[in-house]
Protein backbone atom coordinates (compact mmCIF):
# COMPACT_ATOMS: atom_id res chain seq x y z
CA UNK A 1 -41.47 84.73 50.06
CA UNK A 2 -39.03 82.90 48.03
CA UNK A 3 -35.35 83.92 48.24
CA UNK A 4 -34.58 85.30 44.95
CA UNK A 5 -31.39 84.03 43.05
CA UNK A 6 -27.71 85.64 43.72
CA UNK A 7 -26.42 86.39 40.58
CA UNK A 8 -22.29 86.24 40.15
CA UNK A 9 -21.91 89.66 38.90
CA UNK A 10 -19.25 89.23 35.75
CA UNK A 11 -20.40 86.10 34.90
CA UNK A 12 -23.96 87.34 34.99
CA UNK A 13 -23.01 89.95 32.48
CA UNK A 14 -21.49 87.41 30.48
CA UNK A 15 -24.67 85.78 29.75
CA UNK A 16 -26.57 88.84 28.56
CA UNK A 17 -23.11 90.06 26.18
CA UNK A 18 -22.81 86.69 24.86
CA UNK A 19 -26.57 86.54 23.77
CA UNK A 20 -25.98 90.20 22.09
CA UNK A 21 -23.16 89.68 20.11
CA UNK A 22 -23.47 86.26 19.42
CA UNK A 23 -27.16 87.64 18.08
CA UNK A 24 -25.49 90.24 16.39
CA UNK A 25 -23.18 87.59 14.39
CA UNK A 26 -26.60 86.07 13.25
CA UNK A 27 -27.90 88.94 11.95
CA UNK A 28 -24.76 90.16 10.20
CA UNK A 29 -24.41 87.48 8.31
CA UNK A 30 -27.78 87.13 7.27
CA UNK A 31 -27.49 90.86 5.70
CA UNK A 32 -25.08 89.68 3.50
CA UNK A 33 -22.28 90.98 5.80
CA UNK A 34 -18.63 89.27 4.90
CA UNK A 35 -17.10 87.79 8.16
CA UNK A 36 -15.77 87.99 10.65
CA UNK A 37 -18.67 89.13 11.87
CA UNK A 38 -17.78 89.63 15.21
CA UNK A 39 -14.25 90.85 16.86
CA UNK A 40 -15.03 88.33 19.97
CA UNK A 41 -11.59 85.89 19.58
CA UNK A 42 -14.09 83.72 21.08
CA UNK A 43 -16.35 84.09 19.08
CA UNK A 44 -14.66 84.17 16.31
CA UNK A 45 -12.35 80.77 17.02
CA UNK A 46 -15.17 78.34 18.48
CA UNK A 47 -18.92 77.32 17.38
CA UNK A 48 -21.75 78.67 19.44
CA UNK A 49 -25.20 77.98 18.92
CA UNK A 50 -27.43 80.60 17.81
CA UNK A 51 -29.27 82.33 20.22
CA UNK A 52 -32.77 81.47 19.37
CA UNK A 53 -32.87 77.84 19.03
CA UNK A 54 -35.50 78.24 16.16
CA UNK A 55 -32.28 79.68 13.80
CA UNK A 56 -30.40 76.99 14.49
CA UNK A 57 -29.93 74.81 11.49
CA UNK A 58 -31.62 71.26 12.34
CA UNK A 59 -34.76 73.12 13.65
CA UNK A 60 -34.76 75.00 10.47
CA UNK A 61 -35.29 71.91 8.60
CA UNK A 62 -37.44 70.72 11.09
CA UNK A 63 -39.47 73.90 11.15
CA UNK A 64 -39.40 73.91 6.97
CA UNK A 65 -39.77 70.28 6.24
CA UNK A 66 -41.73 68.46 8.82
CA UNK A 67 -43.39 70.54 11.11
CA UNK A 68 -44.46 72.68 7.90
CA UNK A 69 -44.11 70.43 4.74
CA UNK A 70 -47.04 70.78 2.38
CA UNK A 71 -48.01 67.11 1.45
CA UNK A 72 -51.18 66.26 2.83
CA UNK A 73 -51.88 64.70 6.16
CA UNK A 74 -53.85 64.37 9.29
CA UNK A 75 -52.68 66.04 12.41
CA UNK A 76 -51.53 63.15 14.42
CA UNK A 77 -49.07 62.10 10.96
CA UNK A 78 -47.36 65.56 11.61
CA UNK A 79 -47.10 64.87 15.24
CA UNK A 80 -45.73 61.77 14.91
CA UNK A 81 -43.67 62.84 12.37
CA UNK A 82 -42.42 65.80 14.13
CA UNK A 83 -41.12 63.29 17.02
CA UNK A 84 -39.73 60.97 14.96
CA UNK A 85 -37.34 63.62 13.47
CA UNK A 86 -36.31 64.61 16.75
CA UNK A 87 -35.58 61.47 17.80
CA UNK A 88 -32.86 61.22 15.19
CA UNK A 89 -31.94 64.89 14.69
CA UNK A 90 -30.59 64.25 11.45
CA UNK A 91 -31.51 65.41 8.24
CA UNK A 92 -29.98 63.04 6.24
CA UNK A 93 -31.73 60.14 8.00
CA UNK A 94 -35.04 61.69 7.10
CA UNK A 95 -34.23 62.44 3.70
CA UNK A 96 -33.11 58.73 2.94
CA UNK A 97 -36.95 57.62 4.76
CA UNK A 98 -38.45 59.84 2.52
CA UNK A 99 -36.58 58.43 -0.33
CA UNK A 100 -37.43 54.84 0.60
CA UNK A 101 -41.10 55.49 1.24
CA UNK A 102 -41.50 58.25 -1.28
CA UNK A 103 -43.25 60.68 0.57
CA UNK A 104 -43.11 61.84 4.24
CA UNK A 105 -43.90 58.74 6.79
CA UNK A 106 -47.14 58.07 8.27
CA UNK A 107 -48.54 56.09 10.69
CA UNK A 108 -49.91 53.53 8.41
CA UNK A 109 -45.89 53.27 7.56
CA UNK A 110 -45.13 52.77 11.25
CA UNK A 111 -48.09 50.44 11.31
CA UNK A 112 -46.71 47.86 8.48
CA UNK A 113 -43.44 48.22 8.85
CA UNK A 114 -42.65 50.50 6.14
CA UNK A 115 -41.15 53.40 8.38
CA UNK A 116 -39.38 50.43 10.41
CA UNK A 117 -37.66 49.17 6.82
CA UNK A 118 -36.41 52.67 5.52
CA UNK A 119 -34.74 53.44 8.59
CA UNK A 120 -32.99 50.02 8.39
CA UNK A 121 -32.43 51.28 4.50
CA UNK A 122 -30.99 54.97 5.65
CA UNK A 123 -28.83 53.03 8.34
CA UNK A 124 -26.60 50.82 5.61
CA UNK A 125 -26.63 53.92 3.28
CA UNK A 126 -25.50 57.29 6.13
CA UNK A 127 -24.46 54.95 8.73
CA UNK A 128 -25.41 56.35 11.77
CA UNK A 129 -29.18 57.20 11.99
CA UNK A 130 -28.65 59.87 15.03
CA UNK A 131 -27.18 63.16 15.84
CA UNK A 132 -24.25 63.60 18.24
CA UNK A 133 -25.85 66.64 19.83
CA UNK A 134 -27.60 65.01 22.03
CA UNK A 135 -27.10 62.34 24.40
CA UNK A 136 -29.81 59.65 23.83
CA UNK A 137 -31.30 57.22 26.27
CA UNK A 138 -30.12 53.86 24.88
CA UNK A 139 -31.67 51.09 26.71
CA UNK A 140 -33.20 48.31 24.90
CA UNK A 141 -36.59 48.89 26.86
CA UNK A 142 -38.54 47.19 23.71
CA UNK A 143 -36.46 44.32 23.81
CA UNK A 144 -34.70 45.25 20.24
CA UNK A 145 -31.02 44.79 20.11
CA UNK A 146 -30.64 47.87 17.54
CA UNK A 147 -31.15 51.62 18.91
CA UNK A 148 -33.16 52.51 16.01
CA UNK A 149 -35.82 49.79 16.83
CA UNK A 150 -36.10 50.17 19.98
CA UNK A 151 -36.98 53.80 18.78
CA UNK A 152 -39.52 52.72 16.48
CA UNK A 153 -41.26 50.58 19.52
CA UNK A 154 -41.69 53.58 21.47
CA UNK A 155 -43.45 55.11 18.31
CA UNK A 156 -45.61 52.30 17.93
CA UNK A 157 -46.53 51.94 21.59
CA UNK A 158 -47.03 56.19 21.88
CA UNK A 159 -49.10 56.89 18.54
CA UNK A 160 -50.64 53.20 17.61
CA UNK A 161 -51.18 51.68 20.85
CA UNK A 162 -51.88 54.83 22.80
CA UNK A 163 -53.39 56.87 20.31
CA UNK A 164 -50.64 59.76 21.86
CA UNK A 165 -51.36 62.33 19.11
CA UNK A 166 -55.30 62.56 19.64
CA UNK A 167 -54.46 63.10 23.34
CA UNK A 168 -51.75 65.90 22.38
CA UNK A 169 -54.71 67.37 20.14
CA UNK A 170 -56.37 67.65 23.68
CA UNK A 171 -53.77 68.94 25.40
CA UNK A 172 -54.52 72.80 27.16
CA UNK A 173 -51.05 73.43 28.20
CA UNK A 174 -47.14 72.98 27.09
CA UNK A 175 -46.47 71.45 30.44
CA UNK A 176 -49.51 68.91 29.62
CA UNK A 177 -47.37 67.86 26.29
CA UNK A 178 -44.27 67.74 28.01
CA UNK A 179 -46.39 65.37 31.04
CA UNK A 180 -47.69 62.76 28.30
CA UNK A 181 -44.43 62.51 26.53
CA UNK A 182 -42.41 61.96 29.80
CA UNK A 183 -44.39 59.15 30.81
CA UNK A 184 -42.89 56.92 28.34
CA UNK A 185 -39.82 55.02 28.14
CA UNK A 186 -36.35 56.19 26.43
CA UNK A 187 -37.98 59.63 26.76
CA UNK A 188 -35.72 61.95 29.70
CA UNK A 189 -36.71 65.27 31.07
CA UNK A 190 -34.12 66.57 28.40
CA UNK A 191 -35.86 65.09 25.39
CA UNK A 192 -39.49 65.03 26.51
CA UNK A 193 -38.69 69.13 26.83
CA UNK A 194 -37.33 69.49 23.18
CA UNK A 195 -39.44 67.36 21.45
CA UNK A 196 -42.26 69.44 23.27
CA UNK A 197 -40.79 72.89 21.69
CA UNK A 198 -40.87 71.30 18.13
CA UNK A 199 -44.66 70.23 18.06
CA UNK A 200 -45.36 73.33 19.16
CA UNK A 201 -43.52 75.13 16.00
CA UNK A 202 -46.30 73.11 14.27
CA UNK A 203 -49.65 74.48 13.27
CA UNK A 204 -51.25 71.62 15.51
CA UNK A 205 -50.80 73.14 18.63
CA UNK A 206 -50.32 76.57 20.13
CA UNK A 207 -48.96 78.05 23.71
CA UNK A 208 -46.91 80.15 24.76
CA UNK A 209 -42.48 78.64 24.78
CA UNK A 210 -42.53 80.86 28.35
CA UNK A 211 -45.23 78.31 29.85
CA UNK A 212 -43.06 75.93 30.70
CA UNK A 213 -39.31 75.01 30.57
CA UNK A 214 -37.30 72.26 31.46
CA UNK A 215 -33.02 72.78 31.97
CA UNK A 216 -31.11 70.07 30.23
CA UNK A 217 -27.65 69.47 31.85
CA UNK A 218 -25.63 72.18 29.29
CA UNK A 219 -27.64 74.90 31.56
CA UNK A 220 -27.86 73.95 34.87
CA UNK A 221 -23.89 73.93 34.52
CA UNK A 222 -24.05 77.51 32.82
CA UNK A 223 -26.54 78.63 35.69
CA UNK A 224 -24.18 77.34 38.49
CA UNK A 225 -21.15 79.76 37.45
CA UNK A 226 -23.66 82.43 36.20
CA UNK A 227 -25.34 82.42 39.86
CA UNK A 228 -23.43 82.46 42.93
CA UNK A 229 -26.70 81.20 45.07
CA UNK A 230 -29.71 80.21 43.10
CA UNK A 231 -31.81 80.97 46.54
CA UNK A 232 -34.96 79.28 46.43
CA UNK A 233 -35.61 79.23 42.40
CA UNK A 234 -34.93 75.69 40.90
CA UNK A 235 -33.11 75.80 37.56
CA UNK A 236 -36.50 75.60 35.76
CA UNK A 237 -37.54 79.06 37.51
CA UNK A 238 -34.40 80.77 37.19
CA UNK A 239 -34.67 80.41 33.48
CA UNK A 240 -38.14 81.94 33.61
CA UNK A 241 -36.61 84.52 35.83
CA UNK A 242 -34.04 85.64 33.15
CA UNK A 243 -36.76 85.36 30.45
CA UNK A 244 -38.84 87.94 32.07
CA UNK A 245 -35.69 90.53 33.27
CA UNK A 246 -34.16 90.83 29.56
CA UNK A 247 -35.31 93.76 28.98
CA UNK A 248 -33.87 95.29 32.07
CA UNK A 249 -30.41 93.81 31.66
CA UNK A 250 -30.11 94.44 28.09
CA UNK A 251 -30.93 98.51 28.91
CA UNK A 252 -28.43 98.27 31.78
CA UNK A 253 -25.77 97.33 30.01
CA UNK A 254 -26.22 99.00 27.40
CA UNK A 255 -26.00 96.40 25.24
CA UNK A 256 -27.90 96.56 21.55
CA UNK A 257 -30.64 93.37 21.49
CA UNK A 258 -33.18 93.54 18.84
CA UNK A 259 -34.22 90.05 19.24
CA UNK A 260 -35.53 88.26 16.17
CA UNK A 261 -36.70 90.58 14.01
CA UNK A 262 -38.99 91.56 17.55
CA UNK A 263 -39.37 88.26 18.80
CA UNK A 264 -38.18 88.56 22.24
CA UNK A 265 -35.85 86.05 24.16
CA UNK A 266 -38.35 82.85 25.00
CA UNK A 267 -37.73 80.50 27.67
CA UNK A 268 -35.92 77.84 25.48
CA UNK A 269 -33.80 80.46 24.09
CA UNK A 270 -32.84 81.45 27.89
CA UNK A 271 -32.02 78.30 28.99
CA UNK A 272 -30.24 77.52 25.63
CA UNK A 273 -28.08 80.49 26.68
CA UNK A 274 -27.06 79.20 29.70
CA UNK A 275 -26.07 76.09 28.12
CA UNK A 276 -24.08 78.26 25.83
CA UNK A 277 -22.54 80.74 28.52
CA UNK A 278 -21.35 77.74 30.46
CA UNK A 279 -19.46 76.60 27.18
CA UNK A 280 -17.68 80.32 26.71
CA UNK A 281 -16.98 80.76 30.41
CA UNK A 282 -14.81 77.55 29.34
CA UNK A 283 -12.13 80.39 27.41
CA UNK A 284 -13.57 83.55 28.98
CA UNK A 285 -13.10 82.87 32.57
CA UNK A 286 -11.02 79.49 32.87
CA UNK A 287 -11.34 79.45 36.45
CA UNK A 288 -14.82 78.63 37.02
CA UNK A 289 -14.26 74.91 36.82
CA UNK A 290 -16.87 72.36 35.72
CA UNK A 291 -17.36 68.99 34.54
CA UNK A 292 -16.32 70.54 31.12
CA UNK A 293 -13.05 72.32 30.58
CA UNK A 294 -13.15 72.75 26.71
CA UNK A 295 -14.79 73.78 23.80
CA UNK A 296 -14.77 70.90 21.49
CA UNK A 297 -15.87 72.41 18.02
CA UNK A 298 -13.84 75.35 16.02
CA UNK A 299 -15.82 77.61 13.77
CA UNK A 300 -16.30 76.60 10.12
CA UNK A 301 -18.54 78.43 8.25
CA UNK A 302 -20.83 75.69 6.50
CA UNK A 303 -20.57 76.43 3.01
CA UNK A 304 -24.23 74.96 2.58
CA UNK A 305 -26.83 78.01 2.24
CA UNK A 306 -30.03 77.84 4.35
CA UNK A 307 -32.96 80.23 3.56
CA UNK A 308 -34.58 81.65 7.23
CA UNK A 309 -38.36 79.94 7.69
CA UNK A 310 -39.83 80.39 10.80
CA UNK A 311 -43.21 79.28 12.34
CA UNK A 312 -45.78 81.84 10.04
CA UNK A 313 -47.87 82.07 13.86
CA UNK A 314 -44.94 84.54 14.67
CA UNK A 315 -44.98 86.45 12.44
CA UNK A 316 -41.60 86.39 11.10
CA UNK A 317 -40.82 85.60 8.10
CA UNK A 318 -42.49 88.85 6.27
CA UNK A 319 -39.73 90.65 7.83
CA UNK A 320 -36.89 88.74 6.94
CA UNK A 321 -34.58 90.57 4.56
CA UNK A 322 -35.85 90.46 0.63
CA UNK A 323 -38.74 88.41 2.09
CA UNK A 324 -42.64 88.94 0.64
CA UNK A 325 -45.38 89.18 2.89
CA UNK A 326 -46.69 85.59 2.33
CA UNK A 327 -49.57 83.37 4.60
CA UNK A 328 -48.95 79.95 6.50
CA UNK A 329 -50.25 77.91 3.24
CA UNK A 330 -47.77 76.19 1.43
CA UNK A 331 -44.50 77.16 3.16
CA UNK A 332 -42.07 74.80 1.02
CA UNK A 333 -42.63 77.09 -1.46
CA UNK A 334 -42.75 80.24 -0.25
CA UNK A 335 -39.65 79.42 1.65
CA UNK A 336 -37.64 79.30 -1.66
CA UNK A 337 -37.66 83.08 -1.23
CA UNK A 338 -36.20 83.67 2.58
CA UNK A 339 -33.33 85.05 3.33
CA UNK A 340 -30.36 83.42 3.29
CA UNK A 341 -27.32 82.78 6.05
């Protein structure tokens, strides 16, 4: 029997308050609410992610405009185009290829060079193509002297040589997704995990977020001063561990959790927690050292407004505030009438 993990009580608690009121900031200022919208100085002074990484503002575009856009397409387009955005992260990068090309990229773009070109375009017009949330693998393991190209190689040698999104059509599992995408270059545990998550937010495919998870390096540091001993649970299983005791811990504390509008905690939420625990332990409890002593970004509300659109297989978005009860057809449009934050 496996030794079950040793939590470090305080810290511990910290993880399930944090994921409470940091929820309860979300949905405060989605009702319209004027901030602050939490009395947490923390809270208050730094930026957190939100705690279901669906909310957060890149997958929301991701979620609204690629994995859900309504121009017509195959399947493997949308998976390929579902990748390529997380690749880059960046909305304006997308917005410039779509631009260029007119209409959402395709693999016949990829195929003649089309997709190649409007990146080159959107790199002279934004300058940087990529996010700086996450740390990319940058080798030039396509022989291309440019990051971007080397990208676009790895596209080409997944969906054109390898056919990758017919195989992903076949896939029976989330860990079977995560498996193929691993096995290629530039793509780490870290990346082959998140790009996993988005293609499943995607009409294309369909299991369960708590089959599988993968700890990026933000968690494992938040599950090292969260647990005292993670006894005989890798990182991995201690996030499932969490994921299935929420619940429990929410009801001891006494702590108010409604989820998203009933979605429970999933396992990428979890481990994004930890991630984000580790990063308010930073103020909260100074003395639990790490390889990261500070919080970098301040709070800034963006003044940009974002209407809530989440995958229509949850069944979400009919009970978002001032939202209609609407169907998975055509979500570009019936997104125009979410609710706002």
């Amino acid at each position: 029997m496996k030794r079950p993990p040793v939590p470090r009580s305080r810290i511990y608690d910290l993880y399930w308050y944090f994921a409470s009121e940091r929820q309860q900031m979300f949905t405060r200022r989605v009702a319209g609410q004027p901030g602050p919208w939490t009395g947490d100085p923390i809270l208050r002074e730094f930026k957190f992610c939100n705690v279901y990484r669906a909310a957060d503002r890149v997958s929301q575009y991701m979620i609204r405009d690629v994995c859900y856009h309504d121009e017509p397409c195959a399947p493997e387009d949308r998976l390929f185009q579902i990748a390529a955005f997380r690749t880059f992260s960046k909305t304006a990068t997308w917005r410039t290829v779509r631009d260029v090309l007119g209409r959402y990229p395709t693999l016949d773009d990829l195929a003649d060079g089309s997709f190649t070109s409007a990146l080159d375009r959107a790199r002279q017009r934004n300058g940087g193509l990529y996010t700086g949330a996450f740390i990319l693998c940058a080798t030039d393991a396509y022989g291309q002297s440019a990051k971007h190209r080397n990208h676009v190689e790895l596209f080409r040698h997944m969906f054109l040589h390898d056919q990758l999104g017919g195989k992903l059509l076949d896939t029976r599992s989330l860990r079977e997704v995560y498996d193929l995408l691993h096995g290629y270059p530039l793509m780490g545990d870290f990346m082959s995990y998140q790009t996993t998550i988005d293609l499943n937010y995607s009409s294309v495919l369909g299991f369960s977020e708590n089959d599988f998870t993968q700890a990026g390096p933000g968690a494992v540091r938040g599950i090292r001063k969260v647990f005292q001993d993670p006894g005989d649970y890798t990182p991995a299983e201690i996030v499932l561990w969490m994921t299935e005791r929420q619940d429990e811990e929410f009801a001891r504390l006494g702590l108010s959790f409604g989820g998203l509008w009933g979605r429970p905690l999933h396992a990428v939420d979890c481990q994004g927690l930890f991630c984000e625990t580790d990063k308010y332990c930073r103020e909260a409890v100074p003395e639990l050292a790490s390889a990261r002593k500070r919080i970098k970004a301040r709070f800034t509300p963006t003044l940009e407004p974002i209407r809530l659109f989440f995958p229509p297989k949850w069944g979400i978005n009919q009970k978002l505030p001032g939202q209609p009860v609407f169907s998975a057809s055509r979500p570009a449009e019936q997104h125009a009438q979410g609710a706002l934050f």
